[in-house]
N, C-alpha and C. Protein backbone atom coordinates (compact mmCIF):
# COMPACT_ATOMS: atom_id res chain seq x y z
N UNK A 1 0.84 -1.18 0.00
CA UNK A 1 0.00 0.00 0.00
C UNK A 1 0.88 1.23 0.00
N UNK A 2 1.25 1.83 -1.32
CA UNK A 2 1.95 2.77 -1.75
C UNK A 2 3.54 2.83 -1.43
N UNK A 3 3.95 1.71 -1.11
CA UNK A 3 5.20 1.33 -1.64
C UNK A 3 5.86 1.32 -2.64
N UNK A 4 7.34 1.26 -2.44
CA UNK A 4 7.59 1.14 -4.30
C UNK A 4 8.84 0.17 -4.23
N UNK A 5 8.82 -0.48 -5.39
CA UNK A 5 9.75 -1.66 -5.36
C UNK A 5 10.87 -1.12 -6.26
N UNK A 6 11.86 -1.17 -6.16
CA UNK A 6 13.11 -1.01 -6.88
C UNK A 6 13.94 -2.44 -6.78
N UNK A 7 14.43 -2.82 -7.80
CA UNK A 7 15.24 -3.68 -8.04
C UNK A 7 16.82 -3.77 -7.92
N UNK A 8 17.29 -4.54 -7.18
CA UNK A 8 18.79 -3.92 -6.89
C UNK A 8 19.70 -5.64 -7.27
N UNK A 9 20.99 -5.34 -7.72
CA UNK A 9 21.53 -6.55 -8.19
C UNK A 9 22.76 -6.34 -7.35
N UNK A 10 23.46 -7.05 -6.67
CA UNK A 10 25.02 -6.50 -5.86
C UNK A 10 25.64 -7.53 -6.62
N UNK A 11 26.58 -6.69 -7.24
CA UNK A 11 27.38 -7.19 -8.51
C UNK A 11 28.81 -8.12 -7.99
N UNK A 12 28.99 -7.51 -6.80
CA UNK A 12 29.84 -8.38 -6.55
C UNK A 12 30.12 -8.54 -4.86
N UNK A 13 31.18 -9.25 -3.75
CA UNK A 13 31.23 -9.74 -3.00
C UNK A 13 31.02 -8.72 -2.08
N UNK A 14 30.75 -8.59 -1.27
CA UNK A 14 30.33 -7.37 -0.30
C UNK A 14 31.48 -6.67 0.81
N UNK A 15 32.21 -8.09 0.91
CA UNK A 15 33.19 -7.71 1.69
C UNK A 15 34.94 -7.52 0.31
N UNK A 16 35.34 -6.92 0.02
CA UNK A 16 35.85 -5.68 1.42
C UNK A 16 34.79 -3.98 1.08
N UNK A 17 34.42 -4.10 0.24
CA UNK A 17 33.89 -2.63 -0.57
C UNK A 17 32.49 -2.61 0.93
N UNK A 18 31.46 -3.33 1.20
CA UNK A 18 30.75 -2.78 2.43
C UNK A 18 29.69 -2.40 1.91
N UNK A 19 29.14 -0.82 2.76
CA UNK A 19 28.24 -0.12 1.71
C UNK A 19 28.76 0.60 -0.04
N UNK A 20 29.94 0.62 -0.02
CA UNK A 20 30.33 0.66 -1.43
C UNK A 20 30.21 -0.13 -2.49
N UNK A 21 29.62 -1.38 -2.23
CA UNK A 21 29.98 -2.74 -3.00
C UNK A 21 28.82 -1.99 -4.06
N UNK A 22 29.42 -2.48 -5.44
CA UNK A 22 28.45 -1.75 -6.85
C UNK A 22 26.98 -2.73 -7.12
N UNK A 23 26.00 -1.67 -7.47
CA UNK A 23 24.56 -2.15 -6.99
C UNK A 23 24.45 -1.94 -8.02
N UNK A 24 23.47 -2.49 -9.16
CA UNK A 24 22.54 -1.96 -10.21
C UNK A 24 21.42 -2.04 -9.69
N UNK A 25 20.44 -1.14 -10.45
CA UNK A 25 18.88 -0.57 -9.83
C UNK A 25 18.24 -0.76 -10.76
N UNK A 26 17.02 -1.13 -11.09
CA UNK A 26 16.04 -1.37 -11.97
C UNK A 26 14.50 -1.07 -11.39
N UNK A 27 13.81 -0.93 -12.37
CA UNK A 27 12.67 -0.15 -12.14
C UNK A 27 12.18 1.07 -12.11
N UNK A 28 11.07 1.47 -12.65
CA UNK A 28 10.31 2.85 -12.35
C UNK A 28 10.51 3.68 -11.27
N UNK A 29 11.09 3.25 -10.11
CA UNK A 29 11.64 4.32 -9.52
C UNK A 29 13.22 4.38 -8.75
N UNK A 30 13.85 3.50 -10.27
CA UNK A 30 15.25 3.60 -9.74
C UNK A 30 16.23 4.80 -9.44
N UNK A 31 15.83 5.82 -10.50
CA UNK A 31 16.36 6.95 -10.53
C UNK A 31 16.23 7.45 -9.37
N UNK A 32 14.99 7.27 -8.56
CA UNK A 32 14.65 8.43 -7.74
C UNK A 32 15.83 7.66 -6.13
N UNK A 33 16.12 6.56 -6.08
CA UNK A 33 16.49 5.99 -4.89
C UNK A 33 18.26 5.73 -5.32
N UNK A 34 18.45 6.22 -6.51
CA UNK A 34 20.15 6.26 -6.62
C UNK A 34 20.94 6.96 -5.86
N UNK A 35 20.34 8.62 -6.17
CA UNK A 35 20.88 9.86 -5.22
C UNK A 35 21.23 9.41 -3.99
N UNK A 36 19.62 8.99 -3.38
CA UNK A 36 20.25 8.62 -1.84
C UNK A 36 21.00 8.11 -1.60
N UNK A 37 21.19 6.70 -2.66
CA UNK A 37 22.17 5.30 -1.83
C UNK A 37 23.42 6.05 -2.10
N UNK A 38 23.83 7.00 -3.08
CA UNK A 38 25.01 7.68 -3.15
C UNK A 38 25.35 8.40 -2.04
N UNK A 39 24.34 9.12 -2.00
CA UNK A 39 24.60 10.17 -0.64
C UNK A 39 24.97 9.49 0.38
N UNK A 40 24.76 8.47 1.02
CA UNK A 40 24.89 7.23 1.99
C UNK A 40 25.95 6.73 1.87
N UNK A 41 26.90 6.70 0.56
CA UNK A 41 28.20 6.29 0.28
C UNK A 41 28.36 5.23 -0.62
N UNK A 42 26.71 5.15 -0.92
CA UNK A 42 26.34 3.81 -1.88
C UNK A 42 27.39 4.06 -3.66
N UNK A 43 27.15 2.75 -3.85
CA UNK A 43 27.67 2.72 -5.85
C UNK A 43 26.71 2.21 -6.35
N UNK A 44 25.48 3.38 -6.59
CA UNK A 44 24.44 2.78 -7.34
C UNK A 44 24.54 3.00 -8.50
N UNK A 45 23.60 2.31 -9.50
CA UNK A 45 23.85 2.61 -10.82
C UNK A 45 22.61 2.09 -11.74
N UNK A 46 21.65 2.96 -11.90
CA UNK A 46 20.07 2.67 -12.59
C UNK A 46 20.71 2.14 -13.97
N UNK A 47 20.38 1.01 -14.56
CA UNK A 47 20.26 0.35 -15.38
C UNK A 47 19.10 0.64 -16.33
N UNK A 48 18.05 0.14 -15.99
CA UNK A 48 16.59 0.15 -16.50
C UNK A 48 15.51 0.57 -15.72
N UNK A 49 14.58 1.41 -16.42
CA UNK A 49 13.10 1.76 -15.90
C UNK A 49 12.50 0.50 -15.56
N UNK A 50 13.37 -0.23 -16.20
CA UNK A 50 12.49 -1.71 -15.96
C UNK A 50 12.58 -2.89 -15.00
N UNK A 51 11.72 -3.39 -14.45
CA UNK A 51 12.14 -4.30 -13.57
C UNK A 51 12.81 -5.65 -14.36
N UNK A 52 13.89 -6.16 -13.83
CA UNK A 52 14.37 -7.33 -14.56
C UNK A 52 15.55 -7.71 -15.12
N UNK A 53 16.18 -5.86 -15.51
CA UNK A 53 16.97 -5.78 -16.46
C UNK A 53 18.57 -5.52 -15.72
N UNK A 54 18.31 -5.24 -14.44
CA UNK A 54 19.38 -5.40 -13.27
C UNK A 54 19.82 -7.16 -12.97
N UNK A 55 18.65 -8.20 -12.61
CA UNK A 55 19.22 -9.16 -12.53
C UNK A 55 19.32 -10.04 -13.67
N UNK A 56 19.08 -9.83 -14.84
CA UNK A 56 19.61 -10.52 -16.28
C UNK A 56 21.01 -10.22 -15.73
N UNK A 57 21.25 -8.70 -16.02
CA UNK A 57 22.71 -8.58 -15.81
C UNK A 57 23.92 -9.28 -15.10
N UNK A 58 23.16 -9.26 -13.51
CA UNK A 58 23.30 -10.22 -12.71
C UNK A 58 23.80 -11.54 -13.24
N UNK A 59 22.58 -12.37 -13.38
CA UNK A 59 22.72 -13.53 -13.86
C UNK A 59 23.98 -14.09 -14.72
N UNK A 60 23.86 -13.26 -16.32
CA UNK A 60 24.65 -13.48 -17.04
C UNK A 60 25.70 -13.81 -16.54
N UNK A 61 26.37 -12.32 -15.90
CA UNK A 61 28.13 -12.70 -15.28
C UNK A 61 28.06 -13.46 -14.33
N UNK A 62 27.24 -13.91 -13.21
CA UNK A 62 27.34 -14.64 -12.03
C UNK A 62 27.67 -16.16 -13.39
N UNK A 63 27.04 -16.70 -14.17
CA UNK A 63 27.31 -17.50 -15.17
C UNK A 63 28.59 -17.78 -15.33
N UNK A 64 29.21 -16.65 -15.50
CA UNK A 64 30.22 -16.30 -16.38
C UNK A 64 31.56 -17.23 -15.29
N UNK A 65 31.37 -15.65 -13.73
CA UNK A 65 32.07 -16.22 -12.70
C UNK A 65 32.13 -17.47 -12.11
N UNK A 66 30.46 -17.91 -12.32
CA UNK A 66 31.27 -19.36 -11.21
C UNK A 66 31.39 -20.42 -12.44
N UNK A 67 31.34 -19.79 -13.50
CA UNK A 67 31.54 -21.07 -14.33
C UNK A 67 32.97 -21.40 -14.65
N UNK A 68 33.78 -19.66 -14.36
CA UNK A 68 35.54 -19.50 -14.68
C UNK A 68 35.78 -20.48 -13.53
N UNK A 69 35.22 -19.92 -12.39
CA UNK A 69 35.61 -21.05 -11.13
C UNK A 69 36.12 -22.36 -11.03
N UNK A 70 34.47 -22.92 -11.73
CA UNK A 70 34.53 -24.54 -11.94
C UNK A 70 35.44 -25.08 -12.64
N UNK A 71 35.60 -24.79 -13.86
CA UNK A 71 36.75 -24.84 -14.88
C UNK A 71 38.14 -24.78 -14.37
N UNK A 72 38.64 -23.46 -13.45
CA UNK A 72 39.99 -23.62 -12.93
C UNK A 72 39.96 -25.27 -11.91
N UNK A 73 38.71 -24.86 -11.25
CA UNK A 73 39.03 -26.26 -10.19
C UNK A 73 38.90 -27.52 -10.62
N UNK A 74 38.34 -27.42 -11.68
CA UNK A 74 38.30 -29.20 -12.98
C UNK A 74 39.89 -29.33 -13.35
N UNK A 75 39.22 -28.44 -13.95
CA UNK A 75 41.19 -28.28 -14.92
C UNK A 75 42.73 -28.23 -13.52
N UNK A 76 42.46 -27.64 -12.82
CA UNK A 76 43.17 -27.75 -12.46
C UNK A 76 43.68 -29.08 -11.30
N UNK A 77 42.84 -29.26 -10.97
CA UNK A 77 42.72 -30.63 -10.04
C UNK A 77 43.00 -32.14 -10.85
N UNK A 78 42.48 -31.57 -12.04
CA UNK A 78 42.59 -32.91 -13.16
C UNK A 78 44.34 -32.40 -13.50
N UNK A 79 44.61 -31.47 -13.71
CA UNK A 79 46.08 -31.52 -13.90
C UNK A 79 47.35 -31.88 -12.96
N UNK A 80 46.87 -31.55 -11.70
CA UNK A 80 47.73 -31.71 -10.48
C UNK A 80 47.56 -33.57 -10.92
N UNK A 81 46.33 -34.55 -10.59
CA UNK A 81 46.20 -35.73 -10.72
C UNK A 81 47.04 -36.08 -11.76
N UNK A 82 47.27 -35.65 -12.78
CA UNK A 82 48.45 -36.08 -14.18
C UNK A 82 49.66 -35.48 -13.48
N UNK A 83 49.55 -34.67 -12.75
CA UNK A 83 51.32 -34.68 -12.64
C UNK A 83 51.75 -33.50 -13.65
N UNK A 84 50.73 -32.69 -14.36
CA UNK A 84 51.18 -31.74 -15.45
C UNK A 84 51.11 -30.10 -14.69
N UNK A 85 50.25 -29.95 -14.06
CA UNK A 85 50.52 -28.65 -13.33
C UNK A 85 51.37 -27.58 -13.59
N UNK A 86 52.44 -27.90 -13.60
CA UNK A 86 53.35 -26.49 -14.12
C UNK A 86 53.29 -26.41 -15.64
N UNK A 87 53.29 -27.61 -16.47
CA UNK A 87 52.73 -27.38 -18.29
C UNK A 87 51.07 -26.30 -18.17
N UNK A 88 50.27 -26.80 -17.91
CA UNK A 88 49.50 -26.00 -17.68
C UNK A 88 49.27 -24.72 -17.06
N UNK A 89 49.66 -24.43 -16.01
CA UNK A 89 50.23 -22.86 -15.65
C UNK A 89 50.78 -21.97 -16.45
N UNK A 90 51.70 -22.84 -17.05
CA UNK A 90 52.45 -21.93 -18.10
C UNK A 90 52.10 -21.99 -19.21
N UNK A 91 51.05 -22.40 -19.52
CA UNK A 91 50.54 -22.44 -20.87
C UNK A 91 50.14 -21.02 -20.82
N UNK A 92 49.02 -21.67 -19.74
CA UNK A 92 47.74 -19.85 -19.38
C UNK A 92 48.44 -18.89 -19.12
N UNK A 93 49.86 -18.96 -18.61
CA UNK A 93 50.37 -17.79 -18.20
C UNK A 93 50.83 -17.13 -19.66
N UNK A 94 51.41 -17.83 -20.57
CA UNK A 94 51.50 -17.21 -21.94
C UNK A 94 50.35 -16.83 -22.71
N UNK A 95 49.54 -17.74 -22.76
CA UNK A 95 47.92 -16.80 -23.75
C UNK A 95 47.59 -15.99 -22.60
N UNK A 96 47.45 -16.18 -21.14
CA UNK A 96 46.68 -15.17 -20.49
C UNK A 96 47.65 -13.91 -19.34
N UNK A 97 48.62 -13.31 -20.16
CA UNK A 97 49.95 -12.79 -18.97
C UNK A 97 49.61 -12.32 -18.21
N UNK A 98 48.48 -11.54 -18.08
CA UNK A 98 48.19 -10.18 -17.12
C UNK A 98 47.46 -11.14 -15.75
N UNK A 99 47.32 -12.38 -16.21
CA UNK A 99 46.68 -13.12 -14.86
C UNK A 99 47.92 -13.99 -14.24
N UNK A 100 47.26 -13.78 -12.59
CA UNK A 100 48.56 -14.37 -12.01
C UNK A 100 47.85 -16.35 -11.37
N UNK A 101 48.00 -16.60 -12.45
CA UNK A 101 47.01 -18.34 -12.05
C UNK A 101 47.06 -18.80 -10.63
N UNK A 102 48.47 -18.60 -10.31
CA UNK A 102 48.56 -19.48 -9.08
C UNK A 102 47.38 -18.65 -7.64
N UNK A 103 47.78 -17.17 -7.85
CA UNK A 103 46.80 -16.74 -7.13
C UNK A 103 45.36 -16.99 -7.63
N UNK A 104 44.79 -16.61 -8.71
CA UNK A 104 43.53 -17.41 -9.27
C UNK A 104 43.51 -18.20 -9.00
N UNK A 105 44.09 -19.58 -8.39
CA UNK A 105 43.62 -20.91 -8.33
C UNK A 105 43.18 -20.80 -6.90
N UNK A 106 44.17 -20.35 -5.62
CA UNK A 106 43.93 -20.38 -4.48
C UNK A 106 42.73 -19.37 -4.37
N UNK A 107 42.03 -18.45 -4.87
CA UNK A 107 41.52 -17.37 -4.92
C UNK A 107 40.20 -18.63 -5.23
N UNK A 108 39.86 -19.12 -6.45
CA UNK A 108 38.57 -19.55 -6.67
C UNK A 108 38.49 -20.41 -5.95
N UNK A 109 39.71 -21.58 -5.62
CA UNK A 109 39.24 -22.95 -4.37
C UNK A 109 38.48 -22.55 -3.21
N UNK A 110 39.34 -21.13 -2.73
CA UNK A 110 38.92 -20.67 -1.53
C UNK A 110 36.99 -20.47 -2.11
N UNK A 111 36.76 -19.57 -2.71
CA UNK A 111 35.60 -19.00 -2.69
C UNK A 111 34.36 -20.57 -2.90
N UNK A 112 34.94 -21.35 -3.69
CA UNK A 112 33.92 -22.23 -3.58
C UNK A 112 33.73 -23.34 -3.12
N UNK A 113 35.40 -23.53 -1.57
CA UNK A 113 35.29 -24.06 -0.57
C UNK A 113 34.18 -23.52 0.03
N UNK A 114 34.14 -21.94 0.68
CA UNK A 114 32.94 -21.34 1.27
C UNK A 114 31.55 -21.05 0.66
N UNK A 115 31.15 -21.25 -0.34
CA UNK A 115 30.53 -21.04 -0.90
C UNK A 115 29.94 -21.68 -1.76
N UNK A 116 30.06 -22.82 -1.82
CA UNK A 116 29.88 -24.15 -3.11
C UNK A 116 28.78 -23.83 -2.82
N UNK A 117 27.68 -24.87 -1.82
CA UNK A 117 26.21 -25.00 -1.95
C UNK A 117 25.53 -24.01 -2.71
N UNK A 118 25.51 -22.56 -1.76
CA UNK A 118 24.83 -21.53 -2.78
C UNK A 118 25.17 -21.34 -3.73
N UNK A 119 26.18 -20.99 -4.44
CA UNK A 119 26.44 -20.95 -5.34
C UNK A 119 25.99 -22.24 -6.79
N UNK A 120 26.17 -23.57 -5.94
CA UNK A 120 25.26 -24.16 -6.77
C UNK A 120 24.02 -23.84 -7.01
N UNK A 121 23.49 -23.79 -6.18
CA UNK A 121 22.14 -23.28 -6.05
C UNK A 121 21.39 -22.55 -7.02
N UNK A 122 22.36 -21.53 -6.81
CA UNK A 122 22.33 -20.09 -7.74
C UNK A 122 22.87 -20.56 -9.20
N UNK A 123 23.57 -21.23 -9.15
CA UNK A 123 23.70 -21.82 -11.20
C UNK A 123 22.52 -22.46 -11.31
N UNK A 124 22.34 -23.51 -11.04
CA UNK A 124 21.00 -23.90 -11.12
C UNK A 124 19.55 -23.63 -11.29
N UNK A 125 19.20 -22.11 -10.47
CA UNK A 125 18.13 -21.37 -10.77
C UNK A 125 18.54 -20.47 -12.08
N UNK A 126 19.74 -19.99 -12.37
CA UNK A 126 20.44 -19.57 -13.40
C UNK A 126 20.06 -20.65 -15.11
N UNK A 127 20.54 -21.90 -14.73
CA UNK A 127 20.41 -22.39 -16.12
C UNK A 127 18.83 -22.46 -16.18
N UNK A 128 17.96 -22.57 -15.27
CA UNK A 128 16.33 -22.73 -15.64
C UNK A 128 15.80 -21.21 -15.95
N UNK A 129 16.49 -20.15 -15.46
CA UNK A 129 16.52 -18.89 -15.95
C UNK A 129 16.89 -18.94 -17.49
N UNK A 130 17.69 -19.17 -17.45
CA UNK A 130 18.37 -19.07 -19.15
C UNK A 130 17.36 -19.46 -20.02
N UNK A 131 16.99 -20.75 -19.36
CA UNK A 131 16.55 -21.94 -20.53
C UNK A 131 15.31 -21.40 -20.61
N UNK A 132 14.11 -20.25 -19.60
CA UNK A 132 12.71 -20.21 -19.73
C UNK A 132 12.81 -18.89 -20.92
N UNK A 133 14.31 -18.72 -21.36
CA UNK A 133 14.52 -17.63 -22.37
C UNK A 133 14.53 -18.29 -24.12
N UNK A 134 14.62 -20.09 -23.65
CA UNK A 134 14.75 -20.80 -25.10
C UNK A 134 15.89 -21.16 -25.64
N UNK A 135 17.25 -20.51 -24.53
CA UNK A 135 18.63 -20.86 -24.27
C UNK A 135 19.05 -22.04 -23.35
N UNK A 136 19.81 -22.94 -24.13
CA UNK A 136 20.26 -24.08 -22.96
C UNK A 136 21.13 -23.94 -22.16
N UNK A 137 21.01 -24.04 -20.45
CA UNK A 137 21.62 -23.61 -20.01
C UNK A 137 22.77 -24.57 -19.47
N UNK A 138 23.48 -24.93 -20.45
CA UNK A 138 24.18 -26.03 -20.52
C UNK A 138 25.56 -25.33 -19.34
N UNK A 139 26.39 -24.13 -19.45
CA UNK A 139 27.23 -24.50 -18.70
C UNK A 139 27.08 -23.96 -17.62
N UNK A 140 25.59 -23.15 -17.52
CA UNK A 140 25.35 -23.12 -15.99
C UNK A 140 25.31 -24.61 -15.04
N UNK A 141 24.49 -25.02 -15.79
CA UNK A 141 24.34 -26.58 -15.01
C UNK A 141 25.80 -27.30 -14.74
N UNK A 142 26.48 -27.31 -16.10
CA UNK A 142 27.79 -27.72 -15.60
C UNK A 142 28.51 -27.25 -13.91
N UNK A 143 28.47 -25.89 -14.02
CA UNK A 143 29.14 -25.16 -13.43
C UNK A 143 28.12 -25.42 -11.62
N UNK A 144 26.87 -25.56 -11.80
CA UNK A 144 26.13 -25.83 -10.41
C UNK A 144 26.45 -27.46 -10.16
N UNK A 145 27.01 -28.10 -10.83
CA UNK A 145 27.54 -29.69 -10.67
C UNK A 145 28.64 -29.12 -10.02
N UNK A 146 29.96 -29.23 -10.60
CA UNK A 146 31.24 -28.83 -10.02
C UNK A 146 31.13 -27.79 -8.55
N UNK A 147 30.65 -26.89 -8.27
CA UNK A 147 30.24 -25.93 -7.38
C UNK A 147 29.32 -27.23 -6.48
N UNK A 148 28.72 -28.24 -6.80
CA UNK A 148 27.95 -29.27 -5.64
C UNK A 148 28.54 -30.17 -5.30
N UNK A 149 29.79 -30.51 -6.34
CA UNK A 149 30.50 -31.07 -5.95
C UNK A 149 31.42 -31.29 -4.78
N UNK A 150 32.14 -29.82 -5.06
CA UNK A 150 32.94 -29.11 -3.86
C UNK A 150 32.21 -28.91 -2.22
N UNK A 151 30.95 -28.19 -2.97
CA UNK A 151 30.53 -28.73 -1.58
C UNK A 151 30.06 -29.91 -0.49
N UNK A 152 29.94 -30.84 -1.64
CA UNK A 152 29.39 -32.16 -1.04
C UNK A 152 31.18 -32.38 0.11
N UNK A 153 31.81 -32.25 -0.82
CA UNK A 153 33.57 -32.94 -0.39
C UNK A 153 33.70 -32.34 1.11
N UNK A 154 33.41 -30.76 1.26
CA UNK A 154 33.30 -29.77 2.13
C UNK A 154 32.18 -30.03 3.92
N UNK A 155 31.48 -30.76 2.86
CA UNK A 155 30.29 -31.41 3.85
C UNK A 155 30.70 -32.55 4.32
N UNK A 156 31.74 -33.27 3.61
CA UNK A 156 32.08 -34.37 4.30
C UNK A 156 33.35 -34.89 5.03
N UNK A 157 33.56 -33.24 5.50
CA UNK A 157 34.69 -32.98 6.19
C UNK A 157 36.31 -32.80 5.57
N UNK A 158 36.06 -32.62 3.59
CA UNK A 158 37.17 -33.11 3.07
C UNK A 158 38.03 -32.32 3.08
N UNK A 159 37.55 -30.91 3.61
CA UNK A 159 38.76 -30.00 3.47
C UNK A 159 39.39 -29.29 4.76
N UNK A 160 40.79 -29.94 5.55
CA UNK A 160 41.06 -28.72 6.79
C UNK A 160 40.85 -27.25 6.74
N UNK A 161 40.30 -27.30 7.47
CA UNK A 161 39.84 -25.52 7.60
C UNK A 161 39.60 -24.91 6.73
N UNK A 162 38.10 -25.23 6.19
CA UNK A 162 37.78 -24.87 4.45
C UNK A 162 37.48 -23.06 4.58
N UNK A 163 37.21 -22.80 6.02
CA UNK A 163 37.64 -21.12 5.78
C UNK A 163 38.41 -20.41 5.36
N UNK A 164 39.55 -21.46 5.57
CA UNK A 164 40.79 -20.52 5.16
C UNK A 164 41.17 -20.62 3.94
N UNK A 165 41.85 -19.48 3.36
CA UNK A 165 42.22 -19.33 2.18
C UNK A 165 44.06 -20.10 1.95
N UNK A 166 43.96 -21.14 1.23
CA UNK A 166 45.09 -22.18 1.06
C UNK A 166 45.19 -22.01 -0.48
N UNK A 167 46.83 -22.64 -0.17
CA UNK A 167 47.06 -23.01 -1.39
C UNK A 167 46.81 -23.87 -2.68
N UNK A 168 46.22 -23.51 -3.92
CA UNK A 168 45.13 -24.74 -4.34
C UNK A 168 45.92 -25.52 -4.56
N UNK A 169 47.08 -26.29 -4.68
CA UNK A 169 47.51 -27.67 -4.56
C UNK A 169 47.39 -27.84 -3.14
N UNK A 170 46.76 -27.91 -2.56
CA UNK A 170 46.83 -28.45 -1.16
C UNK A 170 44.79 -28.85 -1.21
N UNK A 171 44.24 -27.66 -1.54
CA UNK A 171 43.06 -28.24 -1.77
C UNK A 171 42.53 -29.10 -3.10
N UNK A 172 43.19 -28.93 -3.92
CA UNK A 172 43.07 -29.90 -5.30
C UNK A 172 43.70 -31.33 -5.06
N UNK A 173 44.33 -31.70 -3.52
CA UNK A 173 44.90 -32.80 -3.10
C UNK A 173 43.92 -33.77 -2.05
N UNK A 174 43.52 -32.11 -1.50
CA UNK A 174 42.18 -32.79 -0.71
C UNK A 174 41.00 -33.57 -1.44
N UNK A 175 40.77 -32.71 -2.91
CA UNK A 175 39.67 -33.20 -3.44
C UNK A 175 39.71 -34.23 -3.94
N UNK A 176 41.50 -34.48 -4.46
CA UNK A 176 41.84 -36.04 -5.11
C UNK A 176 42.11 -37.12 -4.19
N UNK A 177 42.06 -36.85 -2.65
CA UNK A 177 42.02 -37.63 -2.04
C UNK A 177 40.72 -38.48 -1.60
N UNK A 178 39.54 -37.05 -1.86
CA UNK A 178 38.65 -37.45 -1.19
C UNK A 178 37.09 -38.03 -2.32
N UNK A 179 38.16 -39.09 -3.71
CA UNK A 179 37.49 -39.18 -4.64
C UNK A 179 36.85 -40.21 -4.83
């Protein structure tokens, strides 16, 4: 009863940015609730008059991210198991220079040590999102497998101190141990 709904997407992890962390806004009265969250110290950013068009956005890259995730922790866990690990590092480190892998690897283990379940979760409502568009949401689903995976391992005690942020050959050892 004379409320108004605005749509908000938090684009990315909350911690360390806080109330800074970058928001998109959607809806008929996004414009009017940007100012404030700025004034407040917010990073808002109206997208669309429209409701919807904030969490497509959303969606898409969350896709994008935990699907880079899954992939480092396949690929890379399947490479440590061959014994190839440093061929592979240095492959990516030549097509991809500006990335530093080894931190990327410990960087995504960590996040979807803490975070697997939801994050499956969230691919999952993602590929049935996709797909009610007529798109298969083929590597969301992939990507909510691998992400349920990790957490199943996580649930079953496979990783010491899955809070902490380790080195991913140490957790890509856990996971090949715990296969």
């Amino acid at each position: 009863a004379g409320g108004r709904y605005v749509e908000s997407a938090v684009m990315t992890s909350v911690p360390p940015y806080g109330l800074k962390v970058p928001m998109l806004l959607g809806g008929p009265h996004a414009s009017a609730l940007a100012p404030i969250l700025t004034a407040l110290g917010g990073d808002a950013k109206v997208v669309s008059p429209e409701i919807g068009v904030a969490s497509a956005i959303k969606l898409c890259r969350s896709v994008i991210i935990k699907g880079i995730e899954a992939l480092v922790i396949e690929s890379f866990t399947a490479a440590r198991a061959f014994g190839v690990e440093e061929h592979v590092l240095a492959s990516l480190a030549e097509t991809y220079p500006t990335l530093d892998w080894e931190q990327q690897g410990d960087y995504y283990f960590s996040r979807v040590i803490q975070h697997g379940k939801r994050r499956a979760e969230e691919m999952q409502a993602s590929a049935e999102t996709v797909a009610s568009r007529g798109i298969e949401g083929t590597m969301a689903e992939a990507a909510a497998r691998r992400q349920a995976y990790v957490a199943a391992h996580r649930a079953a005690g496979g990783f010491a101190d899955p809070l902490d942020v380790k080195p991913w050959r140490e957790r890509a050892d856990e996971l090949l141990r715990g296969k």
